[in-house]
N, C-alpha and C. Protein backbone atom coordinates (compact mmCIF):
# COMPACT_ATOMS: atom_id res chain seq x y z
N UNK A 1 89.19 84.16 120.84
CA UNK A 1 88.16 83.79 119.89
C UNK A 1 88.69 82.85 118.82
N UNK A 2 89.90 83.00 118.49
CA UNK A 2 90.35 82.16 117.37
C UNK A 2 91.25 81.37 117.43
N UNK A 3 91.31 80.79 118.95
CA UNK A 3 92.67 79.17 118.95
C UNK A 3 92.20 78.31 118.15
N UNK A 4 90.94 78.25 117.99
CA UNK A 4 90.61 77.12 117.38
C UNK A 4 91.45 76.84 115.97
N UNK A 5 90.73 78.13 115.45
CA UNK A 5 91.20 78.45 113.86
C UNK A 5 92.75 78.55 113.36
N UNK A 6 93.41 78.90 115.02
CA UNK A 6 95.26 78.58 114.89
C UNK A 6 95.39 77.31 114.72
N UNK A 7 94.91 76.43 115.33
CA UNK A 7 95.00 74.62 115.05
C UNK A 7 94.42 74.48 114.23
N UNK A 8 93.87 75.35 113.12
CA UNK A 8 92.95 74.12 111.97
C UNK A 8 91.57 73.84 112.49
N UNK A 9 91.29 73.95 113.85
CA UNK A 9 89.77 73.27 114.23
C UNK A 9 88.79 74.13 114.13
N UNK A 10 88.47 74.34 112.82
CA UNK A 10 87.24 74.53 112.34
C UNK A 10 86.82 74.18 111.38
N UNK A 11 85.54 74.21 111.30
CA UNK A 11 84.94 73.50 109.98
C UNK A 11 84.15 74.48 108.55
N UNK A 12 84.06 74.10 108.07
CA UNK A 12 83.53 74.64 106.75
C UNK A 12 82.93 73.97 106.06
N UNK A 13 81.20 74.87 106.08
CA UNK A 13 80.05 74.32 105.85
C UNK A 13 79.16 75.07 104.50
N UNK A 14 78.11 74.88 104.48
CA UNK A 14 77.51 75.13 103.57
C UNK A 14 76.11 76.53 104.84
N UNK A 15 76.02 77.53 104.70
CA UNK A 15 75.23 78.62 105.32
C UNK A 15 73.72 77.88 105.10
N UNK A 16 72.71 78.07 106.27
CA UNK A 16 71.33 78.41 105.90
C UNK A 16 71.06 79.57 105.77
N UNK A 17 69.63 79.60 105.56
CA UNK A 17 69.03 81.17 105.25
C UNK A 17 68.98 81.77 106.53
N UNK A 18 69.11 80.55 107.63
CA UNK A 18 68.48 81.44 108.91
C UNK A 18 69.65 81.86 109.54
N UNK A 19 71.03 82.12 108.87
CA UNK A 19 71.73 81.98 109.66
C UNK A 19 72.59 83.18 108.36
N UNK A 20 72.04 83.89 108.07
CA UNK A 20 72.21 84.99 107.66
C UNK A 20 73.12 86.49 108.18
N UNK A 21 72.29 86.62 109.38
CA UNK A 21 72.08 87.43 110.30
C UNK A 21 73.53 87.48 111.10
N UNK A 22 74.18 86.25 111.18
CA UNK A 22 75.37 85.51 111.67
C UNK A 22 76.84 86.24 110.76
N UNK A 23 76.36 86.11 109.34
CA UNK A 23 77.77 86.73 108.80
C UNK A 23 77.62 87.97 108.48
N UNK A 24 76.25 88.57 108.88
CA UNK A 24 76.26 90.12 108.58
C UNK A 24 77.09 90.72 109.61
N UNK A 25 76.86 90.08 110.75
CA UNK A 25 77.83 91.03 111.92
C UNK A 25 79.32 90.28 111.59
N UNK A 26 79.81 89.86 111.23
CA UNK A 26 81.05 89.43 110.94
C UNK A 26 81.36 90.43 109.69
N UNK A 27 80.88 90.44 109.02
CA UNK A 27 81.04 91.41 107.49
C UNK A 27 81.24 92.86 108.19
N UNK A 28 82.05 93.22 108.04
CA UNK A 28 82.64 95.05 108.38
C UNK A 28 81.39 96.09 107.77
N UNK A 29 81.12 95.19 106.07
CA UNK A 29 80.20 96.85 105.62
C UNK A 29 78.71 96.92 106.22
N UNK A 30 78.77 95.07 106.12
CA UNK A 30 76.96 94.81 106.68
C UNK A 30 77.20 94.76 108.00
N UNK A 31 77.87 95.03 109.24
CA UNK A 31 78.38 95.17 110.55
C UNK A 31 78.21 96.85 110.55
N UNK A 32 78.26 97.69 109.89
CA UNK A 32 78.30 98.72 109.54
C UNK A 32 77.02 99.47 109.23
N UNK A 33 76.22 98.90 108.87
CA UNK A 33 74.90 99.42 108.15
C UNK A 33 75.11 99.38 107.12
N UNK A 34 75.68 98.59 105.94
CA UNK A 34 75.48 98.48 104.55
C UNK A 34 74.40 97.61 104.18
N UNK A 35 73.21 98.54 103.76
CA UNK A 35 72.08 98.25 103.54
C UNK A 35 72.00 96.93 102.49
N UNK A 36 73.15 97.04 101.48
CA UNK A 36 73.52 96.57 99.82
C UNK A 36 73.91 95.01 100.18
N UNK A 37 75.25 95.07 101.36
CA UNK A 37 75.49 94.15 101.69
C UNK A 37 74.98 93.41 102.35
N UNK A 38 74.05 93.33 103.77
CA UNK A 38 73.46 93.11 104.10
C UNK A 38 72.32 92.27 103.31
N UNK A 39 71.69 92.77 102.18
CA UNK A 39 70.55 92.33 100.85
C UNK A 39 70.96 91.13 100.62
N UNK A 40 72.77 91.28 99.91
CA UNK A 40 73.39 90.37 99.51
C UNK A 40 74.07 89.11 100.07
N UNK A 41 74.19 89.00 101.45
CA UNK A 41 74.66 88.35 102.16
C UNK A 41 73.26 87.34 102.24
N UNK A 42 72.09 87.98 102.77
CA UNK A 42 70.52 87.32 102.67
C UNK A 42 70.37 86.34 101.84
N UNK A 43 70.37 86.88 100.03
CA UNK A 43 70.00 86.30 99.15
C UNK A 43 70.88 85.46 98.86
N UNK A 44 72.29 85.06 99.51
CA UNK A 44 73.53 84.30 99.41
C UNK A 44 73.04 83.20 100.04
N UNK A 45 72.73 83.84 101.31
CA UNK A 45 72.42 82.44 101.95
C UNK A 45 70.97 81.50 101.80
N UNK A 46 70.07 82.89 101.08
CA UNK A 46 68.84 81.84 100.45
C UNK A 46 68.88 81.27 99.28
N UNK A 47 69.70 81.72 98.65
CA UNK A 47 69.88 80.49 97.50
C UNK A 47 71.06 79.55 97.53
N UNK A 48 71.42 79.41 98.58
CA UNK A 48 72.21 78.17 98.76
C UNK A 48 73.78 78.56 98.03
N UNK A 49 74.48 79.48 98.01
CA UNK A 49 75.16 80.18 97.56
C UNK A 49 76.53 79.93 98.61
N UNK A 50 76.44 80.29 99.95
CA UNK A 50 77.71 80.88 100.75
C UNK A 50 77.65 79.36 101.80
N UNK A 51 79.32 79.46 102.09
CA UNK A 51 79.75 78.54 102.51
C UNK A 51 80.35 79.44 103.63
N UNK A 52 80.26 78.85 105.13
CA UNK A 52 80.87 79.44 106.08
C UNK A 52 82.27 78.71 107.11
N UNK A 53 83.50 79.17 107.20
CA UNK A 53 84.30 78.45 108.18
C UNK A 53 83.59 78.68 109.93
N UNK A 54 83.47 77.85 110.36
CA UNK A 54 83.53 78.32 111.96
C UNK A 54 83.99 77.67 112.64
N UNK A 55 84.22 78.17 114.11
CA UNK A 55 84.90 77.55 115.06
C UNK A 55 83.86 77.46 116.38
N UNK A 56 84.32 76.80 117.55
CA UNK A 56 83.21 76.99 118.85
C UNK A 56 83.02 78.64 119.38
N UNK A 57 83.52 79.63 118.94
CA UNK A 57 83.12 80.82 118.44
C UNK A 57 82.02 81.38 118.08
N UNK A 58 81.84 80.73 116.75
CA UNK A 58 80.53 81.19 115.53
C UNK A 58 81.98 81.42 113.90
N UNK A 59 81.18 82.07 113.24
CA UNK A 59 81.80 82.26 111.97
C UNK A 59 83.06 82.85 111.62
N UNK A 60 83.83 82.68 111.34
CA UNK A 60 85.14 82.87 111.34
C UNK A 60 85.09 83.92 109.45
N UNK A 61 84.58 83.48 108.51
CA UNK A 61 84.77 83.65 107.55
C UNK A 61 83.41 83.58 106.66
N UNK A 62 83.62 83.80 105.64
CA UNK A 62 82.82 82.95 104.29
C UNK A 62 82.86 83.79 102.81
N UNK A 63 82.67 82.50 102.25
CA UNK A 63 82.73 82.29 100.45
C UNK A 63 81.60 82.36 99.87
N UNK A 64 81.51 83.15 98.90
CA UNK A 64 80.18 83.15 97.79
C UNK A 64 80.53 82.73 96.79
N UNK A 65 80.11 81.94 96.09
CA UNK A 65 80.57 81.28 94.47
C UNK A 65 78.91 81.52 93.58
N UNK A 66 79.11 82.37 92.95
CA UNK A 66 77.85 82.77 91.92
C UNK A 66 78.13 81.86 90.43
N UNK A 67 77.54 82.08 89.66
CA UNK A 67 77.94 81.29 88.02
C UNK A 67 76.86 82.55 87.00
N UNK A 68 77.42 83.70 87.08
CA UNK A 68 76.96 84.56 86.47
C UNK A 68 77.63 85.13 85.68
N UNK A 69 79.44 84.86 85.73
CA UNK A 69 80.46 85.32 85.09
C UNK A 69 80.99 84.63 84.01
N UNK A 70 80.42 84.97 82.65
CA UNK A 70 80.42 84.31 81.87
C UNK A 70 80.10 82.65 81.30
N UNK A 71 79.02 82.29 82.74
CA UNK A 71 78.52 80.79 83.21
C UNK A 71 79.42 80.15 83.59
N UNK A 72 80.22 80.74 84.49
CA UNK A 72 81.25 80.08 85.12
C UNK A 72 81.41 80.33 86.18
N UNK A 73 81.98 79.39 86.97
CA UNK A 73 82.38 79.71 88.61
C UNK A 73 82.82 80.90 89.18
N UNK A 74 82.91 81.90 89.93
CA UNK A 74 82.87 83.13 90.36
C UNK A 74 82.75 83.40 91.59
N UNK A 75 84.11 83.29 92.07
CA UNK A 75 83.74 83.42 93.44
C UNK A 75 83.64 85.35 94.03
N UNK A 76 82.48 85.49 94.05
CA UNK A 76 81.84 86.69 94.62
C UNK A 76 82.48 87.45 95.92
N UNK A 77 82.86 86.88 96.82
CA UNK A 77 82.66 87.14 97.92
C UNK A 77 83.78 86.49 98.91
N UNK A 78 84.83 86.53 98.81
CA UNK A 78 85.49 86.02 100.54
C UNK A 78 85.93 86.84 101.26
N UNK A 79 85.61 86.65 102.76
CA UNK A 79 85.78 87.64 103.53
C UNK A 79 85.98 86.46 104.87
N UNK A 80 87.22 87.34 105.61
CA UNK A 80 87.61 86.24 106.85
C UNK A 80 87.69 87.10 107.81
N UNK A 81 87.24 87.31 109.01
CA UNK A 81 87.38 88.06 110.43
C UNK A 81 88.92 88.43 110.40
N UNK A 82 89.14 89.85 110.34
CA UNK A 82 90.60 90.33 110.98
C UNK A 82 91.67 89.00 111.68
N UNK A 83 90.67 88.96 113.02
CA UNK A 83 91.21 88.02 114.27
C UNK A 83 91.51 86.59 113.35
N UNK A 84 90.69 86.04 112.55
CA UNK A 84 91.10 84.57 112.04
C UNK A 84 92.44 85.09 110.55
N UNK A 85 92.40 86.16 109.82
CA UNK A 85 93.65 85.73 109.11
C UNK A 85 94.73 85.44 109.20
N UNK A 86 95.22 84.78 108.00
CA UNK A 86 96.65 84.07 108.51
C UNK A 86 96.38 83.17 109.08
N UNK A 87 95.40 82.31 109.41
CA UNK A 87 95.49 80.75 109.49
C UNK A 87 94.66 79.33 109.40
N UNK A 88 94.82 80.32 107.72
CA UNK A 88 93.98 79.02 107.12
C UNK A 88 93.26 79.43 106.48
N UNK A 89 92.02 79.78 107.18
CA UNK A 89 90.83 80.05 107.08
C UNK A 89 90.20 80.78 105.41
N UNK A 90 90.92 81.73 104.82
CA UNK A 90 90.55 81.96 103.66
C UNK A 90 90.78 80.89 102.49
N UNK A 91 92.11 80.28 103.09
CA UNK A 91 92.61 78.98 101.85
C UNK A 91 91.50 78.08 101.56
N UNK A 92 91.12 77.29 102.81
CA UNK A 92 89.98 76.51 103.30
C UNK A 92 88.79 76.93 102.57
N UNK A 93 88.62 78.24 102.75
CA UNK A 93 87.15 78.47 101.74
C UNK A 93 87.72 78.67 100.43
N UNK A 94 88.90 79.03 99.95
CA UNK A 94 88.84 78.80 98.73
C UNK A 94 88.68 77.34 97.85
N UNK A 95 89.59 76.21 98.81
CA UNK A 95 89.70 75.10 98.65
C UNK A 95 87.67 74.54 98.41
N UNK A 96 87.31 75.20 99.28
CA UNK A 96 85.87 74.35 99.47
C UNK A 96 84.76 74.93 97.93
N UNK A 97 85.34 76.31 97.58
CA UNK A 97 84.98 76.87 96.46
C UNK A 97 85.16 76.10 95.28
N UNK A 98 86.08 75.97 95.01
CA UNK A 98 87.15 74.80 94.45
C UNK A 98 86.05 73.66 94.19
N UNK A 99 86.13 72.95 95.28
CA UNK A 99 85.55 71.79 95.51
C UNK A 99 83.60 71.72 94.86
N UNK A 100 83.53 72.62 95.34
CA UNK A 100 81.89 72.40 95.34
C UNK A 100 81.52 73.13 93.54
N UNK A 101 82.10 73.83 92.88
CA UNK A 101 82.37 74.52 91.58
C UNK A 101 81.75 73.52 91.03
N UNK A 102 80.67 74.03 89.69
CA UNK A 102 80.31 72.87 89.05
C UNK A 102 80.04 73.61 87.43
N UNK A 103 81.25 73.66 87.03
CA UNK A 103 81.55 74.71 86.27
C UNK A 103 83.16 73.92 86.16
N UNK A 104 83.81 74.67 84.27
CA UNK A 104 85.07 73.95 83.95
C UNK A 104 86.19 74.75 84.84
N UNK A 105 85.45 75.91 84.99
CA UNK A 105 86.29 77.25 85.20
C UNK A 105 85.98 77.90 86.43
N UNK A 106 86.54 78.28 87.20
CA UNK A 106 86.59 79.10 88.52
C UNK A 106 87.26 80.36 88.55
N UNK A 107 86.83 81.39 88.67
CA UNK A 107 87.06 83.26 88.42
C UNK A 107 87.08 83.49 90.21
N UNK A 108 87.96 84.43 90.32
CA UNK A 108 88.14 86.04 91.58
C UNK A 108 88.13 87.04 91.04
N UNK A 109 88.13 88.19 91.29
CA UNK A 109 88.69 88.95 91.60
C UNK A 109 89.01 89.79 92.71
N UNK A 110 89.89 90.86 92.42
CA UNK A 110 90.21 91.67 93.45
C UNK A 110 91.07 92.80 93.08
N UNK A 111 90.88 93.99 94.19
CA UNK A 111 91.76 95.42 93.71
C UNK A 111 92.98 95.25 93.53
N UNK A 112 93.84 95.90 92.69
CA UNK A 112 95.14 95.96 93.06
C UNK A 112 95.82 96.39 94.30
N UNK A 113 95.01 96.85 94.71
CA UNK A 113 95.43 97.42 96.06
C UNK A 113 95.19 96.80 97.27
N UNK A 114 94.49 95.28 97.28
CA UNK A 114 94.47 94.43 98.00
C UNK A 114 95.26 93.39 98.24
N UNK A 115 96.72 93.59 98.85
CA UNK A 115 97.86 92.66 98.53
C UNK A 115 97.29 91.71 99.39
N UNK A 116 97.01 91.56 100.56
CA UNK A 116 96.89 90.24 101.59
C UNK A 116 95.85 89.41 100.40
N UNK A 117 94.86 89.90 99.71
CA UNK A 117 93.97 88.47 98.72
C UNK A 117 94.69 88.10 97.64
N UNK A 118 95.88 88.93 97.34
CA UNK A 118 96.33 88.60 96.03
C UNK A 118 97.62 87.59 96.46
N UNK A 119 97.93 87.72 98.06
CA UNK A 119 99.11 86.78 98.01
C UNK A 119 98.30 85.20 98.59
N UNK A 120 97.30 85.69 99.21
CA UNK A 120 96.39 84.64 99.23
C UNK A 120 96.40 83.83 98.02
N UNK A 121 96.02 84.29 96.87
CA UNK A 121 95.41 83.66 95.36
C UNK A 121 96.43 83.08 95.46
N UNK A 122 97.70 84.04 95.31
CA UNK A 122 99.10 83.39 94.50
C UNK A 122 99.75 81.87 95.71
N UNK A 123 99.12 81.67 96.92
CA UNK A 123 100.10 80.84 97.74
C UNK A 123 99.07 79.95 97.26
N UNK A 124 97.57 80.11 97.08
CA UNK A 124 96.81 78.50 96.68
C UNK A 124 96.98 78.35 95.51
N UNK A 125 97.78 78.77 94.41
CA UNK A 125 97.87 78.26 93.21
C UNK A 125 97.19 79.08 92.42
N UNK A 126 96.14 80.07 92.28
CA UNK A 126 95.66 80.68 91.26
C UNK A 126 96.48 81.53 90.41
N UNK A 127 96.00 81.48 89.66
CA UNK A 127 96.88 82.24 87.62
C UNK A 127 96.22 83.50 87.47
N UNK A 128 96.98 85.05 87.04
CA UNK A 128 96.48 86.10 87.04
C UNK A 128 96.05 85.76 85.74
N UNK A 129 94.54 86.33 85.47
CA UNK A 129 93.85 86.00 84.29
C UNK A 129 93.86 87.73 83.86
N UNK A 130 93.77 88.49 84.14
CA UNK A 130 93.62 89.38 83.44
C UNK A 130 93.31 90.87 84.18
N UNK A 131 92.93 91.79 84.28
CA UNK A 131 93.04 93.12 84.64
C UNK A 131 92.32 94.20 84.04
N UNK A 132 91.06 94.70 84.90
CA UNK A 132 89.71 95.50 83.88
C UNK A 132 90.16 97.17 85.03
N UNK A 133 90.11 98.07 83.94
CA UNK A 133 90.24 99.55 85.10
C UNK A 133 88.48 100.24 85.07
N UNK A 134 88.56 100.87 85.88
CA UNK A 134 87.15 101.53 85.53
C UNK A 134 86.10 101.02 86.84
N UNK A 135 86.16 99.70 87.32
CA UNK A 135 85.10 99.32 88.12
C UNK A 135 85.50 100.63 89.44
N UNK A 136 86.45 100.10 90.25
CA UNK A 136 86.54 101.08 91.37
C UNK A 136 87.39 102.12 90.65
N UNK A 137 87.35 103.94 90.80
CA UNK A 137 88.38 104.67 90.11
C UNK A 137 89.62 104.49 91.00
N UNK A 138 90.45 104.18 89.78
CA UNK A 138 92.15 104.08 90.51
C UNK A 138 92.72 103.33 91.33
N UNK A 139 91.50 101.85 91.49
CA UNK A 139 92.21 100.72 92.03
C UNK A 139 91.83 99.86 90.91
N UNK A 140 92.48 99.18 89.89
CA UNK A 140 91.92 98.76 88.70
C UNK A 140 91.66 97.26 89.92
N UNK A 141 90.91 96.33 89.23
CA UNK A 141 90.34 94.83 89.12
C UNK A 141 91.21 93.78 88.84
N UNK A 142 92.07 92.76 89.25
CA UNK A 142 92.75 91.75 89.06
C UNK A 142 91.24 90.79 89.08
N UNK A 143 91.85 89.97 87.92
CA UNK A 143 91.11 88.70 87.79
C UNK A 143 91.94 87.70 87.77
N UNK A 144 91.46 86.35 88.46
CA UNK A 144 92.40 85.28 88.28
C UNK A 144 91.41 84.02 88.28
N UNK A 145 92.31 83.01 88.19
CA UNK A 145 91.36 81.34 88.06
C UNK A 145 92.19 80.53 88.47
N UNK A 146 91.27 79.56 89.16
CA UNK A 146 91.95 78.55 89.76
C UNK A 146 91.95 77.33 89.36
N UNK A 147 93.43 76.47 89.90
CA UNK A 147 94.31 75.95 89.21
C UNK A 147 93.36 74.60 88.85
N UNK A 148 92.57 74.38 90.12
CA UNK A 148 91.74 73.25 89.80
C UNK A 148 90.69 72.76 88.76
N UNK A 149 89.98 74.14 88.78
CA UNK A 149 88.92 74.36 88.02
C UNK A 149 89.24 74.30 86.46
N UNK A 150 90.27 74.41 86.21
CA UNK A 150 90.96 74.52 84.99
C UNK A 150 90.86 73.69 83.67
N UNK A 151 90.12 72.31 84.06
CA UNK A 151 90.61 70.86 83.33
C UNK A 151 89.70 71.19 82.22
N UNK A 152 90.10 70.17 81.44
CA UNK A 152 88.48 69.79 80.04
C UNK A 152 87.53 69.65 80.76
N UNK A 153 87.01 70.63 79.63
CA UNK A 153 85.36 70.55 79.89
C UNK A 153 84.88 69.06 79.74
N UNK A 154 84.28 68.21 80.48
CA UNK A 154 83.94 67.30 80.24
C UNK A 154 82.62 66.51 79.90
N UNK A 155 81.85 67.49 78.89
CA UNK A 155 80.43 67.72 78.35
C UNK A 155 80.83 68.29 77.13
């Protein structure tokens, strides 16, 4: 399923609404029956929200970037198929997060207890911004920002 994604040959796009249905079965919780996720994955892709990697496969991955976090870039959501990590594929959507941001500032987070996203952050360049306890009990919240998003505000 994923030579492609070992060479780099896939692309990374912008999701329709109709094509929803596509990263729910890729998503573990909405693959699962997560009613929540499932909602959210929907309204991602109807408001023009989620960006997807794929290969001649189908979906390999995808990125949500919201601007609800303090009116700033926020990326919500990355999630990459088991089978595609490790090559590429999450960098790529971060890069495209990056890219499409229209905002000074670009936000993650993630558990402490999620080392594979945190060495992710740290190999594309993102800066630990800070650390909230309380959301999940006893895996506190890493926050970070990326390196790009960073510049003068230019407004």
């Amino acid at each position: 399923m994923d030579e492609g994604a070992g060479r780099g040959e896939f692309v990374v796009r912008s999701v329709s609404e109709w094509e929803s249905e596509a990263l729910c079965r890729i998503d573990p919780f909405a693959a699962r029956g997560d009613v929540g996720r499932q909602a959210s994955i929907r309204r991602w892709c109807q408001q023009g929200l989620a960006v997807a990697a794929e290969d001649v496969s189908g979906p390999l991955g995808y990125c949500v970037v919201e601007y609800t976090f303090f009116e700033q870039g926020f990326v919500t959501m990355l999630m990459v198929t088991p089978a595609a990590r490790g090559k590429g594929v999450g960098r790529r959507l971060l890069d495209a997060a990056a890219a499409s941001c229209t905002t000074p500032k670009l936000f993650t987070s993630t558990n402490v207890s999620n080392q594979p996203m945190q060495r992710l952050l740290r190999r594309a360049g993102w800066t630990p911004a800070g650390l909230v306890h309380g959301l999940d009990e006893g895996d506190p919240e890493l926050f970070y920002l990326c390196p790009t998003a960073d510049g003068p505000d230019p407004g």
